[in-house]
N, C-alpha and C. Protein backbone atom coordinates (compact mmCIF):
# COMPACT_ATOMS: atom_id res chain seq x y z
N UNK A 1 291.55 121.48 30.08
CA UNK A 1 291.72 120.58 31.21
C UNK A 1 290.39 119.95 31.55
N UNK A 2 290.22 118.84 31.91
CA UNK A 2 289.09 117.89 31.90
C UNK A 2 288.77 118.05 33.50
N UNK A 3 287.31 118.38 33.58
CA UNK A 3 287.17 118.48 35.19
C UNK A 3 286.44 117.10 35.64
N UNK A 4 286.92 117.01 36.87
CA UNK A 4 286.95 115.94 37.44
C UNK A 4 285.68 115.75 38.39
N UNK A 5 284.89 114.80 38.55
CA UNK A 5 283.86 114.56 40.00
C UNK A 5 284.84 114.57 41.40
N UNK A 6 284.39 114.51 42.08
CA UNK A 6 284.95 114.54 43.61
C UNK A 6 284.86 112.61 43.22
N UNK A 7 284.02 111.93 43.33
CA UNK A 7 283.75 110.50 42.97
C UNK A 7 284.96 110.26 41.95
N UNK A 8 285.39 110.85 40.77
CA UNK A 8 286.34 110.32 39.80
C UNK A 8 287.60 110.87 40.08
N UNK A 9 287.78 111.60 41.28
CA UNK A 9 289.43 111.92 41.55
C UNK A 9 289.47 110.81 43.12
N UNK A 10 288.73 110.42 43.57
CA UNK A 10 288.60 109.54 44.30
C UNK A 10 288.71 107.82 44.08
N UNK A 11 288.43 107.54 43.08
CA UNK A 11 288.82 106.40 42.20
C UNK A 11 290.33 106.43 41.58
N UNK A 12 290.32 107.45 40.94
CA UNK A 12 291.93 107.73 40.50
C UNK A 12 292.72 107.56 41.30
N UNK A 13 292.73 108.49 42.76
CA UNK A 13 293.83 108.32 43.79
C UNK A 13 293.78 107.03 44.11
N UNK A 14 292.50 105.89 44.20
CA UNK A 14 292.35 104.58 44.94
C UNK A 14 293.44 103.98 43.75
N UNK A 15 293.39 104.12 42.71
CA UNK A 15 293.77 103.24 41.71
C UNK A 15 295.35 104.02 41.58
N UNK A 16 295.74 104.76 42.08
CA UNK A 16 297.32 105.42 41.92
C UNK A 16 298.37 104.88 43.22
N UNK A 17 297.12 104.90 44.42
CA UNK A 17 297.41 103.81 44.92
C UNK A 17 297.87 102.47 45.60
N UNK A 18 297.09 101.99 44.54
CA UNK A 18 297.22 100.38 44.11
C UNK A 18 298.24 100.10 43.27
N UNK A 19 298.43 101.13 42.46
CA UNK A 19 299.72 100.98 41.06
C UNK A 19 301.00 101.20 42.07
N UNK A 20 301.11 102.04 42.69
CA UNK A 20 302.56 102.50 43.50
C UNK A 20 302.85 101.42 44.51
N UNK A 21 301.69 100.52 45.09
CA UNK A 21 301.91 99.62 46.29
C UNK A 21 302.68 98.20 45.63
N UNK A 22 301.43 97.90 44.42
CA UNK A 22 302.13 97.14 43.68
C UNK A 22 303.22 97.29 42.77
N UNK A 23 303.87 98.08 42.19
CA UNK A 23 305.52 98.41 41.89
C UNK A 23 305.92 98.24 43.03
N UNK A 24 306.26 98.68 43.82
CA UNK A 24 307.31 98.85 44.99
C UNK A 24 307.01 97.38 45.71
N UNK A 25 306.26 96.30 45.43
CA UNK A 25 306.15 95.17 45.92
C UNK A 25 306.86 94.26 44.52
N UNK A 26 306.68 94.67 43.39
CA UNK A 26 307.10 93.50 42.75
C UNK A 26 308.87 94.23 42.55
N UNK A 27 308.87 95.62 42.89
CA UNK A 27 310.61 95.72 43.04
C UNK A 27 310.61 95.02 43.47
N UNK A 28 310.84 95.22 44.69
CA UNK A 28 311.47 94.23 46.20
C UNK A 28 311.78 92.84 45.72
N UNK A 29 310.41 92.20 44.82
CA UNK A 29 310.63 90.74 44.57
C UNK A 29 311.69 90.79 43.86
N UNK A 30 311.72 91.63 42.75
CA UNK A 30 312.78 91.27 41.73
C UNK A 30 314.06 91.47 41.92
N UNK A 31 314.55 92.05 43.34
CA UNK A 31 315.34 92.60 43.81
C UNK A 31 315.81 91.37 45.04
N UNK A 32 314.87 90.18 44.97
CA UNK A 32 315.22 89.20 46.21
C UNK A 32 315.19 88.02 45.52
N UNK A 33 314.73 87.83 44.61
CA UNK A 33 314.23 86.44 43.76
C UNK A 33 315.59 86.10 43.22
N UNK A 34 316.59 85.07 43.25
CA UNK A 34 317.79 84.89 42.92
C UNK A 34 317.92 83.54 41.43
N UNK A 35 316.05 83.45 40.77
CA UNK A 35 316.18 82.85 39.60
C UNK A 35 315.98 84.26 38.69
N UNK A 36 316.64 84.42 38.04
CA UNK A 36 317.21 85.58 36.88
C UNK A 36 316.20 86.15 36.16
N UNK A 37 315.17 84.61 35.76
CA UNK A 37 313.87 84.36 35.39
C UNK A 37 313.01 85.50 35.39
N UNK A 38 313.07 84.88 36.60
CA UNK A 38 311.49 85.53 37.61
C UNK A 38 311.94 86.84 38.25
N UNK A 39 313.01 86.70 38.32
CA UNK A 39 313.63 88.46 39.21
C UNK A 39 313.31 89.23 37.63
N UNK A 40 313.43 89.08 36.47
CA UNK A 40 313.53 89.80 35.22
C UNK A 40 311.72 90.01 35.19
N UNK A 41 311.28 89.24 35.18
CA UNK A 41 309.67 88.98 35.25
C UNK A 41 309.45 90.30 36.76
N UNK A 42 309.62 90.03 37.20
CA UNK A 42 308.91 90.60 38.28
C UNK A 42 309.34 92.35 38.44
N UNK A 43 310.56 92.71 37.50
CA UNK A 43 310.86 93.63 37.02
C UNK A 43 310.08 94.00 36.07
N UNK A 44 309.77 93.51 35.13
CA UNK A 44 308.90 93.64 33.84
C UNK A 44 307.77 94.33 34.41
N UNK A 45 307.13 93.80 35.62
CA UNK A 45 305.80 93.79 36.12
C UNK A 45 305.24 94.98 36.89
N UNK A 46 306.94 95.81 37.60
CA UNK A 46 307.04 97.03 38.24
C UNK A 46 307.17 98.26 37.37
N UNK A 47 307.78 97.51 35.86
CA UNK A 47 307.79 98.69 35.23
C UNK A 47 306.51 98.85 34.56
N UNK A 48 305.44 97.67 34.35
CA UNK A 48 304.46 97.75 34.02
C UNK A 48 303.62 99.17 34.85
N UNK A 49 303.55 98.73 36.25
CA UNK A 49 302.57 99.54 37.27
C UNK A 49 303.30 100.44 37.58
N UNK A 50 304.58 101.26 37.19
CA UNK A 50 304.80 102.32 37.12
C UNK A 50 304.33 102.68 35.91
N UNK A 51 304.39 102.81 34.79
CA UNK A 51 303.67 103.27 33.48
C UNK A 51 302.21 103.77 33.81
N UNK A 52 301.43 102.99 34.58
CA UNK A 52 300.39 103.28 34.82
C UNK A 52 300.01 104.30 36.13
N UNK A 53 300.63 104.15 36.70
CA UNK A 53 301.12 105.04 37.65
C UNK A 53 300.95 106.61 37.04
N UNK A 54 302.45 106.60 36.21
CA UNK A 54 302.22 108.00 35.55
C UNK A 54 301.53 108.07 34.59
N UNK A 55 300.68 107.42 33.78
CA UNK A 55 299.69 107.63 32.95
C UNK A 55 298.46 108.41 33.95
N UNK A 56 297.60 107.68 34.65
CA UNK A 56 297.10 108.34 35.66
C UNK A 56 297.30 109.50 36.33
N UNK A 57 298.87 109.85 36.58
CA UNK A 57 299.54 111.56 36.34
C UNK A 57 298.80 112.36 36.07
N UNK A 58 299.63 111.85 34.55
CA UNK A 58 299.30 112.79 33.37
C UNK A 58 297.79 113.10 33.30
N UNK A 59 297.15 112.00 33.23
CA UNK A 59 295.28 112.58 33.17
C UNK A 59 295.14 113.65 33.99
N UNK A 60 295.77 113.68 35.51
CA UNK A 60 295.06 114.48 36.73
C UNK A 60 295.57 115.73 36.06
N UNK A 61 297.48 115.62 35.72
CA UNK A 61 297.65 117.13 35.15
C UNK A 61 297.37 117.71 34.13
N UNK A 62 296.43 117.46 33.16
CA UNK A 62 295.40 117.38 32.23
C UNK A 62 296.41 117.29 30.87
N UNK A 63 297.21 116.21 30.83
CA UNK A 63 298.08 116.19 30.22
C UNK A 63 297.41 114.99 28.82
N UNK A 64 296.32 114.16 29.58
CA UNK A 64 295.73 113.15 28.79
C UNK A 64 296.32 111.80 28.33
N UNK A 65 295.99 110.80 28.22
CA UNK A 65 296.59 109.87 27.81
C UNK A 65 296.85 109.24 27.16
């Protein structure tokens, strides 16, 4: 298991976040946007920043990435 700085689990959480605020913002869009388009796009974009989301996880549970 990879030990962490107090400074680099502090960046991680800033950046875990930022990934969870932004998913749950581009749901919503894709979930209100009524061109098929851009609601599909903006889905694409939540599943993006969830991936990263749990990638970031996995590092903390020393699972690696």
């Amino acid at each position: 298991m990879e030990q962490f700085t107090t400074k680099d689990l502090e960046v991680i959480s800033h950046l875990m976040r930022a990934e969870q605020i932004a998913c749950k913002k581009a749901r919503i869009y894709a979930n209100t946007l009524t061109d098929v388009d851009l609601a599909a796009q903006m889905q694409a974009l939540a599943d993006g920043h969830e991936r990263r989301f749990n990638n970031l996880l996995t590092l903390l549970s020393g699972g690696g990435v």
